[in-house]
Protein backbone atom coordinates (compact mmCIF):
# COMPACT_ATOMS: atom_id res chain seq x y z
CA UNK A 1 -21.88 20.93 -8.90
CA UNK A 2 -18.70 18.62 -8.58
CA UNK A 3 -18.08 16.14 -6.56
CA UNK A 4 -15.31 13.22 -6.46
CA UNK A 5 -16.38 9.64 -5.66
CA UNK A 6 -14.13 7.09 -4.60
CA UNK A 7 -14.75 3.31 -4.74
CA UNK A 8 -13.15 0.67 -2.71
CA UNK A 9 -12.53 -3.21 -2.77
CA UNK A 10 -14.10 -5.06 -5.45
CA UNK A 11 -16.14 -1.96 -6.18
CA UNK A 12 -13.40 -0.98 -8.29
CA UNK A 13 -13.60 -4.41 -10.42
CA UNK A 14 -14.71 -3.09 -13.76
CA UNK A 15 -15.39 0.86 -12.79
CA UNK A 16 -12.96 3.63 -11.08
CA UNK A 17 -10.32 4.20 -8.68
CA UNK A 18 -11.48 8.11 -8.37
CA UNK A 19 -12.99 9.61 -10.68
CA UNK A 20 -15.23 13.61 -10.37
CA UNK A 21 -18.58 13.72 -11.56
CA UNK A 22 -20.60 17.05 -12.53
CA UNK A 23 -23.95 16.64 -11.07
CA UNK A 24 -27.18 18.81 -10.96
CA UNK A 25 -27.52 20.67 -7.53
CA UNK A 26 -30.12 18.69 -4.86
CA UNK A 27 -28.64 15.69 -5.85
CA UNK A 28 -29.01 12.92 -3.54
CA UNK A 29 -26.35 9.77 -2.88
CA UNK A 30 -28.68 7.31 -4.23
CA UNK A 31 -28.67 8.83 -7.85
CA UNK A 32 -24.56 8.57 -7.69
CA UNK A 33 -24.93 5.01 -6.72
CA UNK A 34 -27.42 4.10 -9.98
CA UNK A 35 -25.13 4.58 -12.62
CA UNK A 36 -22.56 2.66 -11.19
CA UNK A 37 -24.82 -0.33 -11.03
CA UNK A 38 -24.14 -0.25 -7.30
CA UNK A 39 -27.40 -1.28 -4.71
CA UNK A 40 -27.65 0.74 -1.94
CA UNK A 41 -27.69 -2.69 0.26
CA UNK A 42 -24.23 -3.45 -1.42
CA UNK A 43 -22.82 -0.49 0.24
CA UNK A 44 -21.71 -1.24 3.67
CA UNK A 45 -20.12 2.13 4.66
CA UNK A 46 -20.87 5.34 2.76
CA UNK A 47 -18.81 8.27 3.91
CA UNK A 48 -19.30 11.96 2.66
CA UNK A 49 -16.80 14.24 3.76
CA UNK A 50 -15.47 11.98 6.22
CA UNK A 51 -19.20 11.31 7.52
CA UNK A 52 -21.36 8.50 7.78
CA UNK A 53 -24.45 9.12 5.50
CA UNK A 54 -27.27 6.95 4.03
CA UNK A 55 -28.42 7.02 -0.18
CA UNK A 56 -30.88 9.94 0.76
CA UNK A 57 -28.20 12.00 1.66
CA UNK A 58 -28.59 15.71 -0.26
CA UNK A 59 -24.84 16.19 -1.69
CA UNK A 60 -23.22 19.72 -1.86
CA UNK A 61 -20.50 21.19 -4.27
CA UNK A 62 -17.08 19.99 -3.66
CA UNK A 63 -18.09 16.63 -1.53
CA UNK A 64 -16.33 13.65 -1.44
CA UNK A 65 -17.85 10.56 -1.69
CA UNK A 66 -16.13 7.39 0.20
CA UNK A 67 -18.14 3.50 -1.06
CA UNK A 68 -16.97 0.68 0.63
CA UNK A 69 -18.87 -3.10 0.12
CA UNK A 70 -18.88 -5.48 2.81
CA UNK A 71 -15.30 -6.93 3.39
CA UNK A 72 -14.60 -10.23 4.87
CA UNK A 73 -11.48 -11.57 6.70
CA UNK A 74 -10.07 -12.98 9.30
């Protein structure tokens, strides 16, 4: 299956803007996340298709993945 991942804010430093991935089916968020040296606790919001998911999540053909680490401001 294919899916597109998208990284924001400093998970960009060093890695992707967007990139697709081919991945075997029953694939779940948390195997995504692995390769990318990226901590599920690093991820603050997670979005699959526009939904909030967790790293257990079972991803389908054609999702896209949203990452997002913590952001700070004022």
């Amino acid at each position: 299956m294919r899916v597109t991942v998208k990284l924001f804010a400093t998970f960009r430093d060093g890695r992707f803007k967007v990139e697709e991935m081919e991945l075997p089916e029953e694939t779940r968020l948390h195997d995504v996340l692995q390769p990318l040296n990226i901590k599920p606790e690093e991820v603050a919001i997670c979005l699959v298709n526009g939904k909030n998911v967790n790293e257990q999540h079972v991803l389908k053909d054609g999702d896209t993945i949203a990452l997002f680490p913590p952001v700070g401001g004022g």
